[in-house]
Protein backbone atom coordinates (compact mmCIF):
# COMPACT_ATOMS: atom_id res chain seq x y z
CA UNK A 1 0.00 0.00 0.00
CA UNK A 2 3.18 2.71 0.80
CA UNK A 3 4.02 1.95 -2.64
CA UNK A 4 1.44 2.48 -4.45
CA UNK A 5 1.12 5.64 -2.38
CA UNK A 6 3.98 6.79 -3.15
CA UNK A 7 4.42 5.91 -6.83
CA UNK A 8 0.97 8.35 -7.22
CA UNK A 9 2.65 11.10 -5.12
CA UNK A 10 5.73 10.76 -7.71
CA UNK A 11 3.68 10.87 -10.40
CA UNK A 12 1.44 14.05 -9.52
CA UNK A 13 4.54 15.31 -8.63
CA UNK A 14 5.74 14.90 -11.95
CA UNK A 15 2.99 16.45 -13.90
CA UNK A 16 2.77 19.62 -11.90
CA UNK A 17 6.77 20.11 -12.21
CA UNK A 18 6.52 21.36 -16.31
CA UNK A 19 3.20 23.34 -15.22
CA UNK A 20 5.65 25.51 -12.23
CA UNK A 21 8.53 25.66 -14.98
CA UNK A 22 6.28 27.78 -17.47
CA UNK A 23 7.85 31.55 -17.67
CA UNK A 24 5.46 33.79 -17.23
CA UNK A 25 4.28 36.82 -19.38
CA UNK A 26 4.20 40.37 -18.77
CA UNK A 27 0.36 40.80 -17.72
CA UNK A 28 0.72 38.01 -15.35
CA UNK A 29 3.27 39.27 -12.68
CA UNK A 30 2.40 41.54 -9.72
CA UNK A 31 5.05 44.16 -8.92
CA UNK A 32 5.24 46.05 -6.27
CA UNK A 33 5.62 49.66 -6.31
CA UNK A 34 7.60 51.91 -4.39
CA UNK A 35 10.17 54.90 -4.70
CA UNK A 36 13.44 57.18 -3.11
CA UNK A 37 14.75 60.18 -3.36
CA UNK A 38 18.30 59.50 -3.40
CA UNK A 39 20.43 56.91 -5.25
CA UNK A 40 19.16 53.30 -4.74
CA UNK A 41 21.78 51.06 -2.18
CA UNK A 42 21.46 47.04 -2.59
CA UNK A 43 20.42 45.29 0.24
CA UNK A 44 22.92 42.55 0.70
CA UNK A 45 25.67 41.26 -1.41
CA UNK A 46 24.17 38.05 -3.06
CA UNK A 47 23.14 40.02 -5.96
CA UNK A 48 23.60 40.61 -9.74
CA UNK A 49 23.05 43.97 -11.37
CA UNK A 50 21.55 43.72 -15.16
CA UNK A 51 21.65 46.89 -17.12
CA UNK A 52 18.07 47.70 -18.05
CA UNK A 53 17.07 48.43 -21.99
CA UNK A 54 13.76 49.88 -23.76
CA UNK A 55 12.76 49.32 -26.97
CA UNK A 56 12.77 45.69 -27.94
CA UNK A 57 15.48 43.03 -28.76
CA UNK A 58 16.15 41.82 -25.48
CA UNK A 59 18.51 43.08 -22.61
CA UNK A 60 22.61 42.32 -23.42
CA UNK A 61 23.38 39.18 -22.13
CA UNK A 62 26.59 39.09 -19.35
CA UNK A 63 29.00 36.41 -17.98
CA UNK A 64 27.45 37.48 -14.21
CA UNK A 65 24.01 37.04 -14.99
CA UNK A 66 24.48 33.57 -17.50
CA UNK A 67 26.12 32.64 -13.76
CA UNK A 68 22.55 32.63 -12.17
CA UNK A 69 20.09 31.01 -14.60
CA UNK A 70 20.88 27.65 -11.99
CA UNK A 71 20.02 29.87 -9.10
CA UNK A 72 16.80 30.21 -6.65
CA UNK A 73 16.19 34.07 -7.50
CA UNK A 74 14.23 35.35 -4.82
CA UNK A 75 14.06 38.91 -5.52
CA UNK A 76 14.29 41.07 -8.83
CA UNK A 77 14.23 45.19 -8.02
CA UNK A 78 13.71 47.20 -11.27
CA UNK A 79 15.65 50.55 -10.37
CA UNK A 80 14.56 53.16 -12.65
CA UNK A 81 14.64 57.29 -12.60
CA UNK A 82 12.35 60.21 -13.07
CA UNK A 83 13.78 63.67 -12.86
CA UNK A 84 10.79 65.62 -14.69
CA UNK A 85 7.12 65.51 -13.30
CA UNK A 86 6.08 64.62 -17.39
CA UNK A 87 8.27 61.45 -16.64
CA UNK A 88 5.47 59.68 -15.22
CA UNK A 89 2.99 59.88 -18.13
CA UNK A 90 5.26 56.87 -19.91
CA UNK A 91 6.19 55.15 -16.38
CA UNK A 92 3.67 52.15 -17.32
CA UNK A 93 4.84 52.00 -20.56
CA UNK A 94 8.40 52.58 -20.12
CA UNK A 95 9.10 49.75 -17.13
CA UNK A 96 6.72 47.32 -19.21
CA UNK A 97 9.52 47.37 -22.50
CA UNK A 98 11.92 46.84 -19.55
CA UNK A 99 10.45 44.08 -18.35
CA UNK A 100 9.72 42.66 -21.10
CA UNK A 101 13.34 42.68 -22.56
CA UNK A 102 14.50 40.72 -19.61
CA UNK A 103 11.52 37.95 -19.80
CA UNK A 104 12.98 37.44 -23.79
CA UNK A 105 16.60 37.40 -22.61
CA UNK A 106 16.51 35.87 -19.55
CA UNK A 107 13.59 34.15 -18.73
CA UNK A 108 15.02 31.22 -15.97
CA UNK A 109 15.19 34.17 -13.60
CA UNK A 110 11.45 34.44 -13.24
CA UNK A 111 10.69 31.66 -10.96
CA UNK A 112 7.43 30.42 -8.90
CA UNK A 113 8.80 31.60 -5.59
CA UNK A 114 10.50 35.10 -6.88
CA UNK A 115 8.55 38.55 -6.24
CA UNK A 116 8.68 41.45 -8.56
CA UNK A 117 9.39 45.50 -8.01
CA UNK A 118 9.64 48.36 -9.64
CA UNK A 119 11.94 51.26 -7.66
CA UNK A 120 11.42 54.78 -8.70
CA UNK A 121 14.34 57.10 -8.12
CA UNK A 122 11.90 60.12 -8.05
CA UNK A 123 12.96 63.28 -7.32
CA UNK A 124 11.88 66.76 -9.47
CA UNK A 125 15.23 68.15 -11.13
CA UNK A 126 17.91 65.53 -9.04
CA UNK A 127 20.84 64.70 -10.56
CA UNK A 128 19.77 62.07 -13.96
CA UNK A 129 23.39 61.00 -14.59
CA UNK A 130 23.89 60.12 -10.66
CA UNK A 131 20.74 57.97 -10.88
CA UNK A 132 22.03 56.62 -14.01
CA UNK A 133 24.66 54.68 -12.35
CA UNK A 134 22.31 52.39 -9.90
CA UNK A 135 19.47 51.86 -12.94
CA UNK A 136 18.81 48.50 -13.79
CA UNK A 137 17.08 45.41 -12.68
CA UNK A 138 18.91 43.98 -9.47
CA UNK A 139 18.70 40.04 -9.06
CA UNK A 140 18.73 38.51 -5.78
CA UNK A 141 19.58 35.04 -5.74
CA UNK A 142 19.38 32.79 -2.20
CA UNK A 143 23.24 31.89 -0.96
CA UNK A 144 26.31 33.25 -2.48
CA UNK A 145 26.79 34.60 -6.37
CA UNK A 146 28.39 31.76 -8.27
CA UNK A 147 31.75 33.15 -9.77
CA UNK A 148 31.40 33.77 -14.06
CA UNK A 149 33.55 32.16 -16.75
CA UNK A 150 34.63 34.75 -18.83
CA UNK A 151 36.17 33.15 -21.86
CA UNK A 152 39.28 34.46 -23.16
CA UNK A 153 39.33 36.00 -26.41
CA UNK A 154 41.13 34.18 -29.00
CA UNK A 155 40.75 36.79 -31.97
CA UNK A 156 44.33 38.34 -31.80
CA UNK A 157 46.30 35.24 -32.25
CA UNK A 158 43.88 33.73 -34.70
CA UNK A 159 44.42 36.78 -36.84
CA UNK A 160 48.18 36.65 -36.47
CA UNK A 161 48.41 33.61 -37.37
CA UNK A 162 46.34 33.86 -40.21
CA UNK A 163 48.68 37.10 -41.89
CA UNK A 164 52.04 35.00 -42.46
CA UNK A 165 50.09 32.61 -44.45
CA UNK A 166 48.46 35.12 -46.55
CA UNK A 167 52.12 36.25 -47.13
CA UNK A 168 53.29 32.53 -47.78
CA UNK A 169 50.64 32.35 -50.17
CA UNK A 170 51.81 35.94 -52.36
CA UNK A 171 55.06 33.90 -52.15
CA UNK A 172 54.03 30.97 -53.57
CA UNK A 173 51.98 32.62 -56.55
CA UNK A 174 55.03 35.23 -57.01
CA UNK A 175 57.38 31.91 -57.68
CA UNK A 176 54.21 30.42 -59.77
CA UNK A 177 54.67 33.63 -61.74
CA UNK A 178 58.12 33.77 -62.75
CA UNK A 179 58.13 30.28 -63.51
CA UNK A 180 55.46 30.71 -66.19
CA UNK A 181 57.28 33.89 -67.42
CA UNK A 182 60.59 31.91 -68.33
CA UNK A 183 58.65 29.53 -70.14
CA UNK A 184 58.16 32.70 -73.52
CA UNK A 185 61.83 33.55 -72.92
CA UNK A 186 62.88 29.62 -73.79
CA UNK A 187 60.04 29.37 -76.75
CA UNK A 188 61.75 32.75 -78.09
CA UNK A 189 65.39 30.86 -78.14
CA UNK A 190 63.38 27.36 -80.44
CA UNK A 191 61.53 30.39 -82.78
CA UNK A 192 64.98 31.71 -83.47
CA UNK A 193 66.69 28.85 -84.49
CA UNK A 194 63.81 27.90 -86.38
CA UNK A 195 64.13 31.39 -88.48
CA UNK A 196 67.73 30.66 -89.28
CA UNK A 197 67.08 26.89 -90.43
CA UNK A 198 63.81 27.32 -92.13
CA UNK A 199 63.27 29.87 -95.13
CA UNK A 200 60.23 29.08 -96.04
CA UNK A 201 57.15 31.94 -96.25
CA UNK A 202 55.29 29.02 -94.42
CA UNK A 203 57.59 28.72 -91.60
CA UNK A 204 57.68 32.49 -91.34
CA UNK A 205 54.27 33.08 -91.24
CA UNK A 206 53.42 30.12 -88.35
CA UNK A 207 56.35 31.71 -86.53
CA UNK A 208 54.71 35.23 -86.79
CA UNK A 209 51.05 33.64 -85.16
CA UNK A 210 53.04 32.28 -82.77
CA UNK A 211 54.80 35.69 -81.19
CA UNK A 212 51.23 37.10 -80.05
CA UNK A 213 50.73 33.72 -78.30
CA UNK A 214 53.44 33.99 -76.49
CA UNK A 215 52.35 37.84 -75.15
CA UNK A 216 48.52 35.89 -74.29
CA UNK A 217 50.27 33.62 -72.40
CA UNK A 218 52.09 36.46 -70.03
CA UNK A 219 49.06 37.96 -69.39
CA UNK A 220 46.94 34.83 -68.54
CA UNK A 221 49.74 33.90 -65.87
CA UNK A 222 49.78 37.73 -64.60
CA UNK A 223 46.21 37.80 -64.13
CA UNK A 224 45.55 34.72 -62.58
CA UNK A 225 48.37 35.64 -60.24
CA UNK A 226 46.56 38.80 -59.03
CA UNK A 227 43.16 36.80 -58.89
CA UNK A 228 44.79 34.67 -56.75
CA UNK A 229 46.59 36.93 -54.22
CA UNK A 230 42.30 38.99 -53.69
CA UNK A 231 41.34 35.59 -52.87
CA UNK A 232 43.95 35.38 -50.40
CA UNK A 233 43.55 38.72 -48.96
CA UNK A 234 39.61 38.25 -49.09
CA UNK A 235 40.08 36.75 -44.95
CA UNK A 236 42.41 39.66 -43.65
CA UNK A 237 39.91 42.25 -44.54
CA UNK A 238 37.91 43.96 -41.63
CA UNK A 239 34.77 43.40 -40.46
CA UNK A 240 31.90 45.75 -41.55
CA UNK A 241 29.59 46.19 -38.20
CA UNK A 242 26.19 47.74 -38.92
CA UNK A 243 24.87 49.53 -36.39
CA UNK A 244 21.04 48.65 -35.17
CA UNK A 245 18.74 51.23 -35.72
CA UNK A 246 16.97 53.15 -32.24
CA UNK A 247 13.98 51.36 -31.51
CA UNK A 248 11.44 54.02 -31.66
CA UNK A 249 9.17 55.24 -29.06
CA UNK A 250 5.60 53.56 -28.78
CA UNK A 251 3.16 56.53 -29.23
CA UNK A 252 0.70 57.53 -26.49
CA UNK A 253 -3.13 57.03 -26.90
CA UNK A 254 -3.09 61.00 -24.64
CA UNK A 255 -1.33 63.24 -23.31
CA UNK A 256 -1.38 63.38 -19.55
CA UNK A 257 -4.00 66.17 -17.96
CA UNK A 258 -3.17 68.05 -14.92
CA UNK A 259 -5.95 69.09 -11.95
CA UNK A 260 -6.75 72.25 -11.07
CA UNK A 261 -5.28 71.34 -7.59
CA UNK A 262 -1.55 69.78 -7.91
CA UNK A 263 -2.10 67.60 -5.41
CA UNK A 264 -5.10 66.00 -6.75
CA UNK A 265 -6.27 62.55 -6.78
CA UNK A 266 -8.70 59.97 -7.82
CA UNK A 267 -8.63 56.09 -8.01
CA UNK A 268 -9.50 54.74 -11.66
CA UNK A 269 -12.91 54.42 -11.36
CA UNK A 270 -15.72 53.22 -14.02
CA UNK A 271 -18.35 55.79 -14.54
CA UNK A 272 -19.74 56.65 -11.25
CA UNK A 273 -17.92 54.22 -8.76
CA UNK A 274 -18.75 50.58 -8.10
CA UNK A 275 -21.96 50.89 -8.34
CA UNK A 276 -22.43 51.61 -11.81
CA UNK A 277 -19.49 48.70 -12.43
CA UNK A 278 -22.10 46.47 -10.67
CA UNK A 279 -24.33 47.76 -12.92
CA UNK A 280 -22.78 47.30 -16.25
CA UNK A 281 -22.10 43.40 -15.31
CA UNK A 282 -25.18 42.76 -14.86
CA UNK A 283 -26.76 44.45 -17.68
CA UNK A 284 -24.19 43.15 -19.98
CA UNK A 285 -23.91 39.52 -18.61
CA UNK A 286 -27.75 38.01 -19.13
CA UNK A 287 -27.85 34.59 -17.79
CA UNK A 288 -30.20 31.44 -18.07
CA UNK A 289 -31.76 29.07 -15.37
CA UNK A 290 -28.94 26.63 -16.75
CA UNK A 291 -25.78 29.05 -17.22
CA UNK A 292 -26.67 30.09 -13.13
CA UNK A 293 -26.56 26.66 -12.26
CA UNK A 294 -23.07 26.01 -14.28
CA UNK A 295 -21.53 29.23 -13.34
CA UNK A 296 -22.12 29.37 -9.75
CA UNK A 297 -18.69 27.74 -8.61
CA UNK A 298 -17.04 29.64 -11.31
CA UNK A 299 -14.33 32.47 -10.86
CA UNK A 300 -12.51 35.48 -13.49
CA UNK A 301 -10.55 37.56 -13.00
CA UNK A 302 -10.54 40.20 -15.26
CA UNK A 303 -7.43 42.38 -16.08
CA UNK A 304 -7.72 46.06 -17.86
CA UNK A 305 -4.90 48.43 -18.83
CA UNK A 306 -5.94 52.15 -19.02
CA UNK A 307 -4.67 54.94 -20.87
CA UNK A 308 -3.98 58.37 -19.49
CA UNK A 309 -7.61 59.07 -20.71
CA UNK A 310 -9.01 56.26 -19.69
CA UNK A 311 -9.41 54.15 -22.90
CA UNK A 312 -8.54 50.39 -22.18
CA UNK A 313 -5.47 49.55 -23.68
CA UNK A 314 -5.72 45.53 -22.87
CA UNK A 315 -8.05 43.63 -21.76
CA UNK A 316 -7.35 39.84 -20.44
CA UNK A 317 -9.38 37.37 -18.82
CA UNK A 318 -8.29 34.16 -16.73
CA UNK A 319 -10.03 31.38 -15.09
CA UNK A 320 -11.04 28.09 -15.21
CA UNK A 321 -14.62 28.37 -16.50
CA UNK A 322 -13.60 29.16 -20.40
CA UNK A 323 -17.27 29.60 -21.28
CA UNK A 324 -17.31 31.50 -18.55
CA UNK A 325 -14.23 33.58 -19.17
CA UNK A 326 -16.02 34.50 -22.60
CA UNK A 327 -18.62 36.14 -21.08
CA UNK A 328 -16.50 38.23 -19.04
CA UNK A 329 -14.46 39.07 -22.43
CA UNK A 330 -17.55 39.97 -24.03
CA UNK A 331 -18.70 42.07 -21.36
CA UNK A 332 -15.49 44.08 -21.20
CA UNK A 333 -14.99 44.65 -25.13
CA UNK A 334 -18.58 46.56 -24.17
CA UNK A 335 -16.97 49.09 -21.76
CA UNK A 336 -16.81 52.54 -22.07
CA UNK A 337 -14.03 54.30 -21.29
CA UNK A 338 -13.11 54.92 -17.05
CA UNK A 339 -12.41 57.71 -15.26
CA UNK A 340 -8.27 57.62 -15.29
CA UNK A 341 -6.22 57.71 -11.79
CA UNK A 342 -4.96 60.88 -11.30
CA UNK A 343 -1.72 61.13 -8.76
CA UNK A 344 -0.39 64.41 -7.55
CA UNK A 345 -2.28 66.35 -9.51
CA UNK A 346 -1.37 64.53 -12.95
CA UNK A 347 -3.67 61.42 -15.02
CA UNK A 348 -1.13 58.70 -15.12
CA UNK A 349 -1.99 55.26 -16.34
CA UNK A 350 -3.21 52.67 -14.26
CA UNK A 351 -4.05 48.18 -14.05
CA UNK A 352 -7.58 47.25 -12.77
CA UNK A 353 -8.02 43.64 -11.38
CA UNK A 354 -11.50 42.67 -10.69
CA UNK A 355 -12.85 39.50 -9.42
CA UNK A 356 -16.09 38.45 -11.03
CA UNK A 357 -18.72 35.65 -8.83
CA UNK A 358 -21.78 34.66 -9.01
CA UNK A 359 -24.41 36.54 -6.98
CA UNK A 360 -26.73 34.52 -5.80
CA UNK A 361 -29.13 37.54 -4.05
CA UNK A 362 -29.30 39.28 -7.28
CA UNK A 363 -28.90 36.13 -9.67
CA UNK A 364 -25.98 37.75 -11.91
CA UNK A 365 -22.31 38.26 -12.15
CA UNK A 366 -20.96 40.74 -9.75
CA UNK A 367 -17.28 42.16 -8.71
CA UNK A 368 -16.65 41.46 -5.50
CA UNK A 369 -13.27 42.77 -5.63
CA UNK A 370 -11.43 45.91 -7.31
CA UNK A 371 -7.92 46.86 -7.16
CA UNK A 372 -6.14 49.39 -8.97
CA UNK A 373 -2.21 49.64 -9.60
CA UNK A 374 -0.75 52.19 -8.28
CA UNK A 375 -2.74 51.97 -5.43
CA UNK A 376 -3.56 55.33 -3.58
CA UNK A 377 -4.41 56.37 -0.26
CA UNK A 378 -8.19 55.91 0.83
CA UNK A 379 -8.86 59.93 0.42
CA UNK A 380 -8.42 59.41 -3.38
CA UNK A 381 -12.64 58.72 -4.00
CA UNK A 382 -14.14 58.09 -7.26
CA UNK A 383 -14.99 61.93 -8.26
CA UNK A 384 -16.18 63.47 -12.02
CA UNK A 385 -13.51 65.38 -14.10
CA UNK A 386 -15.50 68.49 -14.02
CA UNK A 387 -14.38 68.52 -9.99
CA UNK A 388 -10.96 67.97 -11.04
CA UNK A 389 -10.48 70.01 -14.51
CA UNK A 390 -12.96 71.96 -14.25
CA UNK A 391 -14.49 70.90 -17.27
């Protein structure tokens, strides 16, 4: 009986390993948020410091960090700076590209067990090229660093050793050629002796084609001398490196607005707060006596990205119901736009994660939980834009 028990523990075991292995994507990690106003310190030494990129392609790959990949990675702290209060209309967008170019590049270092965060160095008018120097995504690993192999780099003997043989080569040909040039000068010494022996206006005339033969034959062996040497030389010459283009800057659905009062704020907020999210639900989500009975265990979570105006960038839906998660799709390609969060005065964009169950006291699909990324203090209340901008 132990063995059978435990060959089914190995073998669940088994089947949930490739299922913990899978790397994430973008949309499914959590971050946390959080900022300084001074240069960012590492905690600890058992750390490895990857230079952060935007754009696409992929951060540059390093000797340190291919060290890690082995490694439980407990931690990774995205470090990243904002001098100018305009710096945090592209925040979302900017730290997303970052993300994303380490997920392509390195994606063993995003592990079940590792948590996320994104580290603003925030102060108005610091110093940028101080904060430079601690940017990047820090990687904290559990126990020591392992030490990187850097490989030596065997370029500068390969390419001495490859010059003498070039020369060898021009040597050889050079020999080739003056061989095949003595060969006229002997032919000239037969034609000669064949003038003074042979009288004939035949013998002349044979001897007379034969001279500009001789000439063809000098140049053949000269050219295919020089042919020879450029394919020689072809390997010596230097390499041609083409520089990559920029990657060009996503552009913005909006520009960001700014409040009458600069230290303004509102929570993302659809329409006129949580009730009229209740609302649209269940106006938009009409349900049968049989879809209540096969949705009432059912849970989605519903994920929306929102523009500095409050357009919804993304929309993604996960659960295990997938009948069920098309409903909630369906529902949310239906929404208007939201009121957009609005920090220090400022829109800025914003995540909304909402939890969708089945009510049973009013028999239709309800949230019964909202957060929004950043998160604000409790002050920040759902309010209309005509308080804020006096529209």
């Amino acid at each position: 009986m132990r063995l059978v028990k435990s060959a089914l523990f190995a073998f669940f075991f088994a089947t949930l390993t490739p299922l913990a292995a899978q790397t994430p994507t973008y949309d499914e990690l959590e971050f946390e948020l959080d900022s300084v106003t001074t240069s960012y310190k590492a905690s600890g030494k058992n750390y490895v410091l990857i230079r952060s990129k935007r754009g696409d392609g992929g951060v540059n790959r390093t000797p340190q960090a291919d060290a890690i990949l082995s490694a439980e990675v407990t931690e990774i702290v995205l470090v990243f700076t904002e001098t100018d209060p305009a710096d945090i209309a592209e925040r979302e967008e900017a730290n997303q590209e970052r993300w994303e170019n380490l997920l392509k590049t390195y994606p063993e270092l995003f592990q079940f067990s590792t948590t996320y965060k994104s580290l603003c160095q925030c102060k108005i008018n610091g110093d940028a090229d101080a904060f430079k120097q601690s940017q990047g995504f820090y990687v904290y690993v559990n126990g020591e660093v392992p030490k990187a192999e850097v490989p030596e780099n065997p370029k500068s003997e390969e390419t001495k050793a490859t010059t003498p043989k070039v020369e060898e080569k021009k040597m050889e040909v050079t020999k080739v050629e003056d061989k095949k040039v003595e060969t006229p000068k002997a032919a000239d010494k037969k034609i000669e002796d064949k003038k003074e022996t042979e009288k004939s206006i035949t013998d002349n005339a044979s001897v007379k084609k034969a001279e500009p033969v001789k000439e063809d034959v000098r140049e053949t062996v000269k050219e295919t001398a020089k042919e020879t040497v450029r394919e020689e030389e072809t390997p010596v010459a230097k390499e041609v490196v083409v520089a990559k283009p920029k990657p060009q800057k996503k552009p913005s659905v909006a520009k960001a607005r700014r409040a009458k009062d600069p230290k303004a704020c509102r929570m993302a907020c659809y329409e006129g707060g949580y009730e009229s999210l209740d609302n649209f639900f269940k106006e938009n989500i009409k349900l049968t006596k049989k879809e209540r009975r096969k949705v009432k265990k059912s849970v989605a979570i519903l994920k929306l990205q929102l523009n500095l105006d409050g357009s919804i960038k993304k929309s993604i839906v996960t659960g295990s119901d997938e009948r069920f998660n098309a409903m909630v799709q369906g529902a949310a390609n239906a929404m208007n736009n939201w009121n957009p969060t609005v920090k220090s005065g400022v829109t800025v964009k914003s995540e909304v994660k909402i939890t969708l169950k089945y009510d049973k006291s009013t028999k239709s699909i309800k949230p019964f939980e909202v957060a929004v990324i950043p998160k604000l203090a409790p002050k920040c209340k759902c309010v209309s834009d005509a308080e804020l901008f006096g529209d």
